[in-house]
Protein backbone atom coordinates (compact mmCIF):
# COMPACT_ATOMS: atom_id res chain seq x y z
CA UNK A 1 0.00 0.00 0.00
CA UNK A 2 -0.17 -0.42 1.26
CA UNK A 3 1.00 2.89 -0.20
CA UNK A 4 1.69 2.75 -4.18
CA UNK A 5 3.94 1.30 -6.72
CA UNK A 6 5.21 1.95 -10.34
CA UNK A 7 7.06 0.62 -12.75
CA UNK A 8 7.47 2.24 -16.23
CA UNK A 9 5.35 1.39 -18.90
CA UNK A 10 7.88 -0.23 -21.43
CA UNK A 11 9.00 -2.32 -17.95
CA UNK A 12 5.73 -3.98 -16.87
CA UNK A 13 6.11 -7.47 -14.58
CA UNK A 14 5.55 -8.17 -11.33
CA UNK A 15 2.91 -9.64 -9.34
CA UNK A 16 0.22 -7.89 -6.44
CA UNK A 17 0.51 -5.89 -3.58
CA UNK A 18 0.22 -5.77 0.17
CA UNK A 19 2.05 -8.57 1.40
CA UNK A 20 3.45 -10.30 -1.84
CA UNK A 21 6.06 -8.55 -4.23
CA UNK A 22 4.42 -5.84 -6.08
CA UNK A 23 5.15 -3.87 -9.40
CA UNK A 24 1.63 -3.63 -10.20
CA UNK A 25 -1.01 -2.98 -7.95
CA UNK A 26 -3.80 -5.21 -7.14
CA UNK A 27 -6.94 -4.97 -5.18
CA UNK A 28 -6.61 -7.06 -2.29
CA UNK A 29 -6.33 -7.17 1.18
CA UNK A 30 -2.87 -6.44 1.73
CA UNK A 31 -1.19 -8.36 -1.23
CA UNK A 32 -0.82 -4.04 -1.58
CA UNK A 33 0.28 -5.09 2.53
CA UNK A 34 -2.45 -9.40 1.46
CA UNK A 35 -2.74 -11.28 -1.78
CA UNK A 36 -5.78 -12.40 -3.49
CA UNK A 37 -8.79 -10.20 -4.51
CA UNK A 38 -9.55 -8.54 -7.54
CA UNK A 39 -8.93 -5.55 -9.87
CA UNK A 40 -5.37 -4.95 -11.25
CA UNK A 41 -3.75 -1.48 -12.84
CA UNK A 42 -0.28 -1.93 -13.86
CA UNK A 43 1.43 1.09 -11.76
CA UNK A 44 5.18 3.09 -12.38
CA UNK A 45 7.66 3.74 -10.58
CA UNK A 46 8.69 6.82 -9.60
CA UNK A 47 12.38 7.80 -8.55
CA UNK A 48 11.78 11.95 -7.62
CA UNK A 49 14.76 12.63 -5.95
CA UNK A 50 17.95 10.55 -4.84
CA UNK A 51 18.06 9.18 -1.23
CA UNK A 52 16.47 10.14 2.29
CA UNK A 53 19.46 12.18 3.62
CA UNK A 54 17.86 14.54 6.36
CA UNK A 55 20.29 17.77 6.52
CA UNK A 56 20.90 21.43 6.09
CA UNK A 57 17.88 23.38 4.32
CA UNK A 58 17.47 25.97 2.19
CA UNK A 59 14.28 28.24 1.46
CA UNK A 60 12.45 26.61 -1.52
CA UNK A 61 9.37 26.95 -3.63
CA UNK A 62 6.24 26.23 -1.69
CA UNK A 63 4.01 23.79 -3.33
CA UNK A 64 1.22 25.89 -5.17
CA UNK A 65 -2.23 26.35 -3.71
CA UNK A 66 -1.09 24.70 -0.41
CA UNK A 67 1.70 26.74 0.81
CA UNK A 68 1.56 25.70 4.48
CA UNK A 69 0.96 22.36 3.66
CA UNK A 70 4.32 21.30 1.49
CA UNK A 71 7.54 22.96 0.28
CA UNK A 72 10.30 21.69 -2.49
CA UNK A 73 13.53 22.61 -0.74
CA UNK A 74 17.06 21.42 -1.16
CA UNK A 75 17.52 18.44 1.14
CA UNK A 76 21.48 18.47 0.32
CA UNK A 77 24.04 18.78 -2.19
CA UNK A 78 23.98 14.88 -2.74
CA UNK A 79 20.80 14.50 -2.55
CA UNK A 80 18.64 17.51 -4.44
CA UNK A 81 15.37 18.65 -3.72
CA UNK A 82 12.54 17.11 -1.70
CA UNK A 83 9.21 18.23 0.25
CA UNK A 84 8.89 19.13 3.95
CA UNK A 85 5.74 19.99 5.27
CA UNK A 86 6.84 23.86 6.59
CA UNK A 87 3.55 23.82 9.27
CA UNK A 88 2.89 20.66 9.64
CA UNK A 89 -0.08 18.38 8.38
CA UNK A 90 -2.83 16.16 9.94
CA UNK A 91 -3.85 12.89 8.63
CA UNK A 92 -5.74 12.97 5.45
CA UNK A 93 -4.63 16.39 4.68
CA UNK A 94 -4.21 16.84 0.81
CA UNK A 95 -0.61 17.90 0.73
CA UNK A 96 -0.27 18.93 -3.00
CA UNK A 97 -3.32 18.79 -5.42
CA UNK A 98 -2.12 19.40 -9.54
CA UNK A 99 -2.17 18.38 -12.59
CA UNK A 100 -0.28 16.71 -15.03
CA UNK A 101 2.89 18.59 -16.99
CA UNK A 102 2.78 15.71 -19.32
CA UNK A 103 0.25 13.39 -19.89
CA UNK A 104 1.14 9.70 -21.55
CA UNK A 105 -1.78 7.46 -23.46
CA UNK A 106 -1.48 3.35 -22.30
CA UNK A 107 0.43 2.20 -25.48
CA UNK A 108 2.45 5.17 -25.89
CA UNK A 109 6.24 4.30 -26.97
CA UNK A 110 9.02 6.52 -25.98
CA UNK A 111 9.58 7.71 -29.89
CA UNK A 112 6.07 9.05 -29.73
CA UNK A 113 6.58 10.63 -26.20
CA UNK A 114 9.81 12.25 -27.23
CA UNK A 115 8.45 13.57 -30.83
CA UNK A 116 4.50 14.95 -28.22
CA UNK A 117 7.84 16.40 -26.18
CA UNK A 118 9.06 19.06 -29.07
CA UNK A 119 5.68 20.10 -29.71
CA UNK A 120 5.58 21.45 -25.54
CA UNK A 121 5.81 24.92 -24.89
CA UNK A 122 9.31 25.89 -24.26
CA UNK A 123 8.01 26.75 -19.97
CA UNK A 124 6.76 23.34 -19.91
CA UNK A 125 9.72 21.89 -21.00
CA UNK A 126 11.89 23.43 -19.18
CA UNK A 127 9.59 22.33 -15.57
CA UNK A 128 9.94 18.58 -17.17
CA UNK A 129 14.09 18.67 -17.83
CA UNK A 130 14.39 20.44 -14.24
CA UNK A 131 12.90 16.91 -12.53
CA UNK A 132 15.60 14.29 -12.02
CA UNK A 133 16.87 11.94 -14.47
CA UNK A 134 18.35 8.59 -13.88
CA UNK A 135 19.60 6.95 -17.04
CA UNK A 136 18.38 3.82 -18.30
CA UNK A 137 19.50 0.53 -19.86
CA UNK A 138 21.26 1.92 -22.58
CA UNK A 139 19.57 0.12 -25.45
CA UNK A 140 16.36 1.54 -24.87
CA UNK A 141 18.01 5.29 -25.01
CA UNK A 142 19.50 5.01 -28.53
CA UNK A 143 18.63 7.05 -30.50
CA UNK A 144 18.06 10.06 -28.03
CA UNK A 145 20.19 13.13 -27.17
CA UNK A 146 20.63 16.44 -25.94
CA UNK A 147 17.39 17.28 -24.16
CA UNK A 148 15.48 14.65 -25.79
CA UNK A 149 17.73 12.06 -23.92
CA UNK A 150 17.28 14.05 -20.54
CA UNK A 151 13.42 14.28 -21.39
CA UNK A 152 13.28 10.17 -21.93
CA UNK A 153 14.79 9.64 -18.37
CA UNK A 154 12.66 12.43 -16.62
CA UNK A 155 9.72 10.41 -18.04
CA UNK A 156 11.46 6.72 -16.70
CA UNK A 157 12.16 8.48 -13.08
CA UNK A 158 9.10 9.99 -12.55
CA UNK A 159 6.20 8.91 -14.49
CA UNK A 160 3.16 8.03 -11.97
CA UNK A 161 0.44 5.64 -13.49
CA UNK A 162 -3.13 7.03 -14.41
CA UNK A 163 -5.73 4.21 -13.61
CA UNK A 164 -6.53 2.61 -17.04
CA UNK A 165 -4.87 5.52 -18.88
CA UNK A 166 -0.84 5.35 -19.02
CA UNK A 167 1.42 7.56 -17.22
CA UNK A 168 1.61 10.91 -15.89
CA UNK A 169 4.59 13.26 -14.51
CA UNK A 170 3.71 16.04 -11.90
CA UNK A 171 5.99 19.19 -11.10
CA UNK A 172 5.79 19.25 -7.56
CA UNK A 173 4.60 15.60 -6.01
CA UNK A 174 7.66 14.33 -8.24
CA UNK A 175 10.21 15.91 -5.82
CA UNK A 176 8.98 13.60 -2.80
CA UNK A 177 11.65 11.69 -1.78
CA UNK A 178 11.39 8.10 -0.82
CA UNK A 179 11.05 6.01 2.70
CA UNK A 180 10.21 2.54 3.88
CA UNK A 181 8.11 3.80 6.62
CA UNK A 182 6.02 6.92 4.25
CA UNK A 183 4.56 8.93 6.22
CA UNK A 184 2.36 10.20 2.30
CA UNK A 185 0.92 8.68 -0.19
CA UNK A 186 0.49 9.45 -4.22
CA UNK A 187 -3.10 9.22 -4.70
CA UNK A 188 -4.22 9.81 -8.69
CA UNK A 189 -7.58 9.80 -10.02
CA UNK A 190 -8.43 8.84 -13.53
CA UNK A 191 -8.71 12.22 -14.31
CA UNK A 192 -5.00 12.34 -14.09
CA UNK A 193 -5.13 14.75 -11.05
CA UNK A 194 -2.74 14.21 -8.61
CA UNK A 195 -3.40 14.30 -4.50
CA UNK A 196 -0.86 13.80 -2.20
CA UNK A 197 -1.84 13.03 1.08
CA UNK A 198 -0.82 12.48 4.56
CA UNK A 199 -0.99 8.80 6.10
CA UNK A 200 -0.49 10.41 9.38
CA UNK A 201 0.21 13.76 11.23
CA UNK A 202 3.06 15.09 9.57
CA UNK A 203 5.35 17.39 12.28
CA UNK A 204 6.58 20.95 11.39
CA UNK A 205 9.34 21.02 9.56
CA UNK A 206 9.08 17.28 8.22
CA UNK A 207 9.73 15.53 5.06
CA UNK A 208 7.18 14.47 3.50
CA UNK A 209 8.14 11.06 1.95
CA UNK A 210 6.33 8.23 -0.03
CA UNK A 211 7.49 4.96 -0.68
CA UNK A 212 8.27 3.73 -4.29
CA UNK A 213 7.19 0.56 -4.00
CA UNK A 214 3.90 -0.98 -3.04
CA UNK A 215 2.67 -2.16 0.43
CA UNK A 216 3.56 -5.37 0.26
CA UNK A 217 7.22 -4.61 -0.52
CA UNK A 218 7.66 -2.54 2.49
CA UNK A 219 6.46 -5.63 4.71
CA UNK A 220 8.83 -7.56 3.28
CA UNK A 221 12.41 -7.91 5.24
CA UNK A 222 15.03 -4.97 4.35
CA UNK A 223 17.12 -7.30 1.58
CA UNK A 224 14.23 -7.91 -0.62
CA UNK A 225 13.20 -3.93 -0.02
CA UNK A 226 16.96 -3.08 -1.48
CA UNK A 227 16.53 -5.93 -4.21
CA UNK A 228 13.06 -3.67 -5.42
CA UNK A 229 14.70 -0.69 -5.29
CA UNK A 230 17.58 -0.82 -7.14
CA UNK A 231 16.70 -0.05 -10.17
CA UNK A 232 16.65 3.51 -9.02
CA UNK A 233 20.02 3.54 -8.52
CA UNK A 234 20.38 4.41 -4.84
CA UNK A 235 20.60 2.27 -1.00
CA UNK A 236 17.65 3.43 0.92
CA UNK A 237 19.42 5.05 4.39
CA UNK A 238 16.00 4.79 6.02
CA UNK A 239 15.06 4.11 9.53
CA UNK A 240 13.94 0.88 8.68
CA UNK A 241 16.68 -0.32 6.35
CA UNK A 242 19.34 1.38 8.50
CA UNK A 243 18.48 0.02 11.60
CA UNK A 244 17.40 -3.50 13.25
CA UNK A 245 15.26 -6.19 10.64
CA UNK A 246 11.97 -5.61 12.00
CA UNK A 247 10.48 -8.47 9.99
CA UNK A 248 11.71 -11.77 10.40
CA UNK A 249 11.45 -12.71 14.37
CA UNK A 250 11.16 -16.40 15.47
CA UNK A 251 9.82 -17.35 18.70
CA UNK A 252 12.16 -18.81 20.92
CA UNK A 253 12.56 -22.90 20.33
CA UNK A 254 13.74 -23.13 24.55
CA UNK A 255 11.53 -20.88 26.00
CA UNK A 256 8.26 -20.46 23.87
CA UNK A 257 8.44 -16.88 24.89
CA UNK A 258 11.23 -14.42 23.64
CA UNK A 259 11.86 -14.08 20.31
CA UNK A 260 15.18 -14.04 18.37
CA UNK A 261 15.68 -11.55 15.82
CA UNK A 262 17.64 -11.36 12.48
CA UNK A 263 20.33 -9.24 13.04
CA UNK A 264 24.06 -8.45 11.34
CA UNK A 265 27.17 -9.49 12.83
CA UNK A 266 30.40 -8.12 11.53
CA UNK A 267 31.71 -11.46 13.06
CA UNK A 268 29.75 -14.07 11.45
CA UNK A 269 27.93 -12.29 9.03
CA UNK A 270 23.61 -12.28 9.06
CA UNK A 271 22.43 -14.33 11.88
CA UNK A 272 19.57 -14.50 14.63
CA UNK A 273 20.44 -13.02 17.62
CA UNK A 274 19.55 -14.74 21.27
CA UNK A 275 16.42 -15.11 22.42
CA UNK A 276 14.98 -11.61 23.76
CA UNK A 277 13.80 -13.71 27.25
CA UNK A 278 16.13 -16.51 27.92
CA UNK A 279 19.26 -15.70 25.87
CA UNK A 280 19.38 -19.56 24.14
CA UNK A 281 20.87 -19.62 20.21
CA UNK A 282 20.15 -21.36 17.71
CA UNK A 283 22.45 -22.06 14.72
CA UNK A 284 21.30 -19.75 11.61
CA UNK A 285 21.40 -22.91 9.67
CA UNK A 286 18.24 -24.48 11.53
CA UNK A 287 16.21 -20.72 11.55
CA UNK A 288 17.07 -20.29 7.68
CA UNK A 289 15.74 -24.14 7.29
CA UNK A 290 12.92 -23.07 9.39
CA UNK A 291 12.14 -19.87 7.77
CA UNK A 292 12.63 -21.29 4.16
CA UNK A 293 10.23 -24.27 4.96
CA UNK A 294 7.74 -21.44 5.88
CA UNK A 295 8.19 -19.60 2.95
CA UNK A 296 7.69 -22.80 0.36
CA UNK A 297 4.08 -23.33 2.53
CA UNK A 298 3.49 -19.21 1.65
CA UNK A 299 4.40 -19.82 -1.99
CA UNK A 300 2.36 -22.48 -2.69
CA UNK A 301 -0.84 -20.61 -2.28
CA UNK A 302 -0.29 -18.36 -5.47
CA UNK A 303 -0.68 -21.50 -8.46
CA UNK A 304 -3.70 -20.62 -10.56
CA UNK A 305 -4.63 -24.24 -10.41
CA UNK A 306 -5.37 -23.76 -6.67
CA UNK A 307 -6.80 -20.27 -6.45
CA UNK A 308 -9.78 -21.43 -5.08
CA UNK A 309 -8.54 -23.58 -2.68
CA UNK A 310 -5.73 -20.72 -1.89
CA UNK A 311 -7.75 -19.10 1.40
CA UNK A 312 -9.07 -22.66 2.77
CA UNK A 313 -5.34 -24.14 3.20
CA UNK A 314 -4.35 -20.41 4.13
CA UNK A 315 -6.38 -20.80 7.11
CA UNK A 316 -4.80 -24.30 7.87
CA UNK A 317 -1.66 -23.13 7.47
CA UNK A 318 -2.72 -20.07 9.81
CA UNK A 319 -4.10 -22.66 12.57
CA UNK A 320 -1.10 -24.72 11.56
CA UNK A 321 1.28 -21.90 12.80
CA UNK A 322 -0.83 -20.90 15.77
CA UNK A 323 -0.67 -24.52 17.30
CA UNK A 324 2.82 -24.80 16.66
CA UNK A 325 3.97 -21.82 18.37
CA UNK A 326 1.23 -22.55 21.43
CA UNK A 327 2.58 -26.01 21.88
CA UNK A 328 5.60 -25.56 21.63
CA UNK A 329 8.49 -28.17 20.49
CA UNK A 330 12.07 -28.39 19.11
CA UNK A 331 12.04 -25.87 16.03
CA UNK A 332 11.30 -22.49 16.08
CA UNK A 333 8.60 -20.79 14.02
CA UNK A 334 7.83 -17.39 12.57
CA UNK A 335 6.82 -15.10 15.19
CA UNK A 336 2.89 -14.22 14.86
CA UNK A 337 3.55 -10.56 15.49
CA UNK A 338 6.98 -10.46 14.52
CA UNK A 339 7.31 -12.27 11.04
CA UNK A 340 6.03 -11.19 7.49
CA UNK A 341 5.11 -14.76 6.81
CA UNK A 342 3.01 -15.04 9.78
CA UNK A 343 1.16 -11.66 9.19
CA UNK A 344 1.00 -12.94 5.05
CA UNK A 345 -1.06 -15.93 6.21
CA UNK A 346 -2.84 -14.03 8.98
CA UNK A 347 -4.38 -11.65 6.20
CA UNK A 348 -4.81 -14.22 3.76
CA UNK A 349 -6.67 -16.66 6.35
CA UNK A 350 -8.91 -13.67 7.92
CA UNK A 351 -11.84 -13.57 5.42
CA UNK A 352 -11.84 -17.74 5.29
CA UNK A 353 -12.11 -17.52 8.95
CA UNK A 354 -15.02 -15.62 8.75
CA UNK A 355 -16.78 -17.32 6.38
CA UNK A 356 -16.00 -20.67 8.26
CA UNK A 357 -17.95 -18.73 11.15
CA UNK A 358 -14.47 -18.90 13.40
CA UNK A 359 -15.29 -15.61 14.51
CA UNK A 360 -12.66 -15.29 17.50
CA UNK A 361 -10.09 -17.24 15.45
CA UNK A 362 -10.32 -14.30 12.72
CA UNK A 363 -10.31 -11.53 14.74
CA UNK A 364 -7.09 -12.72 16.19
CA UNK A 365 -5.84 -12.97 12.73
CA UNK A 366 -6.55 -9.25 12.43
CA UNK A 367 -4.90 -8.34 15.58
CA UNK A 368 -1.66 -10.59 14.87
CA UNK A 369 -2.12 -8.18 11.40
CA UNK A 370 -2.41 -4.95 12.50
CA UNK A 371 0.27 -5.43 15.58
CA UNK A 372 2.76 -6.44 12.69
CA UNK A 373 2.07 -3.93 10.42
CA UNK A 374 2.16 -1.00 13.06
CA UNK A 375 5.49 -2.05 14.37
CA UNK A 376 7.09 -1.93 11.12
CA UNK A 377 4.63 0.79 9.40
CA UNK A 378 4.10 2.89 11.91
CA UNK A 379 1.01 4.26 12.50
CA UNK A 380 0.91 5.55 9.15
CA UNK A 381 -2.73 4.51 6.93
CA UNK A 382 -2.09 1.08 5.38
CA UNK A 383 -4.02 -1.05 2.98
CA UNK A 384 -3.28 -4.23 6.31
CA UNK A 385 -4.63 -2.09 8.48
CA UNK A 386 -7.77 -0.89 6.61
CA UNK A 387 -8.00 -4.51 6.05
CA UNK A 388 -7.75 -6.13 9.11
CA UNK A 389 -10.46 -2.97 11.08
CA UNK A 390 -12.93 -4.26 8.09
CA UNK A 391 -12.34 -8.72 9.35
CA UNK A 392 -12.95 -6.79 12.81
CA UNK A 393 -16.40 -4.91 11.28
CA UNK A 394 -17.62 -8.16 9.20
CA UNK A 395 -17.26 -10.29 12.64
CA UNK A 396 -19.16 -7.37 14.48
CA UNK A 397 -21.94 -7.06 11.75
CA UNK A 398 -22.03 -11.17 11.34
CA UNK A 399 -22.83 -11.38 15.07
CA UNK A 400 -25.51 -8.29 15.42
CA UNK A 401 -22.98 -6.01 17.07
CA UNK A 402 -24.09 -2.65 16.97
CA UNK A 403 -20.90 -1.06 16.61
CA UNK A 404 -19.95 -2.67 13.04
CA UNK A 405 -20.80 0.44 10.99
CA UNK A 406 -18.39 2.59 13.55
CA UNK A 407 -15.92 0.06 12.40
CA UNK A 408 -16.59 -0.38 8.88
CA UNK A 409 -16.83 3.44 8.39
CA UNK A 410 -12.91 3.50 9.88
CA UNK A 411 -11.99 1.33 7.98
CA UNK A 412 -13.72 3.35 4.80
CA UNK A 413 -11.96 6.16 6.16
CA UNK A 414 -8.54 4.78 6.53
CA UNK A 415 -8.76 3.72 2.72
CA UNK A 416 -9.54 6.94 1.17
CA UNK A 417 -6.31 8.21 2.23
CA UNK A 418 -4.77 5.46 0.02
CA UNK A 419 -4.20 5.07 -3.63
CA UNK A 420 -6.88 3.67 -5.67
CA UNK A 421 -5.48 -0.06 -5.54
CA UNK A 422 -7.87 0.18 -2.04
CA UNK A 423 -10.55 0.10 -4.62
CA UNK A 424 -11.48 -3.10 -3.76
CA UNK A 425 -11.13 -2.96 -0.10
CA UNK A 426 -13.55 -0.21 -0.49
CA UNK A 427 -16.22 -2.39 -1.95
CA UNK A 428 -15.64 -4.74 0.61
CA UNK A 429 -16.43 -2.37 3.97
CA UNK A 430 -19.09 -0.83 1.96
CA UNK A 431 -21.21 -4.55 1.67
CA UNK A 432 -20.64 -5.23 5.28
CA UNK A 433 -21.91 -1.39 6.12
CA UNK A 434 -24.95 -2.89 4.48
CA UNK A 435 -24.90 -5.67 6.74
CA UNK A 436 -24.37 -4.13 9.60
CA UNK A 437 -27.59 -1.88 8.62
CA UNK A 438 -29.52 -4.91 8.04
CA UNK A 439 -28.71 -6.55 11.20
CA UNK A 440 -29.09 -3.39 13.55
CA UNK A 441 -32.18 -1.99 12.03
């Protein structure tokens, strides 16, 4: 979301969002931050300024029509220009609201871009060749030079898919640098327009950053959040990917109650650290074996032959984990609140929970969701978290509660601040706010 991503339009692959590897966005639960559901766009990815360096400012241009709300400034020498919010920003605030500078159909072909490109007016193109440029693979810029060259990777870096409608590069939203904990979200409608808005309150003074790659990405551990972002030729400096792996704790084999984390060692290299309660180790060996074995179970839910099947032996493999780490035993397992796999299969077994009438089972499934994604998220808006208030509505509205629209509408709420890959997720809360109106009236 979790959160959008992109990929240009001559370099379309990938699979959905949320919690699975995502270069286009699909509508599902958090795969943007889930997997499964319905309703795909094929999104682009954005580079829009170098790196997250946080250092000396100057005065910039303030965003127009929102002045208080964000400001292009120069972040550093290295690292160019980027948006702080000057005063500040609640939740849901529209940060920047414009249009297009350039506008490109589905189909379009970089040729036909660069020849639409000399027909600009000479102010236009002079706003497009001032955004930054990252070359590409070389084959695909023969042919090009001078400012046509600079114009073709200006379109690579920062073109922003239009629902059903190509591409689209913006003046000012296309100098938000990136994070893997946003704190803003690019949010275009197929009108083109571009809103960028605030997953949570934004300080004084703070950048305002968006992540370049979709939900499910940034749940993913900090190597595979490098792997997806290196073909934007920087390391992400982060909090997230400069500090401890939030992503892939076990619980403790010995103990049943700490947890060991995955951690470097400029000794032995990546390993899992002690356990967090009784200090036992456990050769990285068994927890990579472990953790592998996991990760095959995960994998074999995608085949197209079993798509149907897919949520029934995700909620076996759910119960599957749950037991395992209850009972305890010799080998370690993902940690429930601690491990990307474990919140992947929470979010895919939620909705099969409820349908299977395991109504405690599935709110547990959204709580083991929500703790994971807030501990590596923040408390940023996220598809997961939209996702797992709506398992907690749908249980409330499937038993009579009274207090299933509150929770449906919060869940509405949270998923208007994302981008429209919450689409379906929107559909979703709105047919159990009819239930819940049913069942209450």
């Amino acid at each position: 979301m979790f959160a959008a991503s992109f990929v240009p339009a001559w370099r379309l692959c990938g699979a959905g969002v949320g919690m699975t590897s995502a270069t286009r966005v699909t509508g599902t639960g958090s795969g943007l931050g889930g997997s499964g559901g319905s309703g795909t766009w094929s999104a682009w990815k954005p580079l829009l300024a170098l790196g997250i360096a946080k250092c000396g400012r100057s005065r910039g241009r303030a965003a127009r029509g929102l002045q208080a709300l964000a400001e292009v400034v120069e972040i550093s020498a290295e690292v160019g220009l980027g948006l702080v919010s000057p005063q500040g920003a609640k939740a849901g605030a529209v940060l920047i609201e414009e249009d297009p500078l350039l506008q490109t159909s589905k189909d379009e072909r970089l040729p036909e871009s660069a020849a639409r490109f000399r027909t600009l007016p000479q102010g236009t193109k002079q706003k497009l060749l001032a955004l930054a440029a990252t070359p590409g693979q070389a084959e695909k810029e023969v042919g090009f030079s001078g400012d046509e060259l600079r114009f073709v990777r200006v379109l690579r870096t920062n073109s922003v898919s239009v629902p059903g409608a190509g591409g689209a590069v913006y003046k000012t939203a296309c100098r938000a640098n990136h994070s893997c904990r946003p704190n803003a979200s690019l949010c275009v409608g197929p009108d083109a327009r571009m809103r960028l808005k605030a997953l949570r309150d934004i300080e004084p003074g703070e950048d305002i950053q968006v992540s370049y790659i979709g939900e499910g990405d940034l749940l993913r551990p900090t190597q595979h959040r490098q792997k997806q972002l290196a073909s934007w030729g920087f390391k992400c400096g982060c909090v997230r990917c400069s500090g401890p792996e939030d992503t892939r704790a076990f619980t403790c084999a010995a103990c049943g109650t700490g947890l060991m984390h995955y951690e470097k060692s400029e000794v032995s290299g990546h390993r899992w650290g002690p356990c967090s309660c009784c200090q036992a180790v456990l050769p990285a060996e068994t927890l990579r074996g472990a953790e592998e074995q996991w990760l095959d179970h995960v994998q074999s839910l995608r085949p197209e032959s079993q798509e149907a099947l897919a949520p029934v032996m995700a909620a076996a493999m759910y119960e599957g984990l749950c037991s395992s780490l209850a009972e305890g035993g010799p080998t370690a397992g993902p940690a429930l609140e601690g491990h990307w796999v474990s919140a992947k299969l929470a979010r895919l077994a939620a909705e099969e929970l409820v349908r299977q009438r395991r109504y405690q089972e599935a709110r547990e499934a959204a709580a083991v969701l929500r703790s994971y994604v807030r501990r590596t998220l923040g408390s940023a808006a996220t598809r997961a978290t939209a996702f797992a208030t709506y398992i907690e509505a749908w249980v409330l509205a499937e038993t009579g509660d009274p207090a299933a629209l509150q929770l449906a509408e919060q869940a509405a709420q949270e998923a208007d601040l994302l981008p429209r890959s919450g689409d379906q997720l929107r559909i979703k809360v709105e047919e159990v706010k009819d239930l819940a109106r049913k069942v209450t009236a």
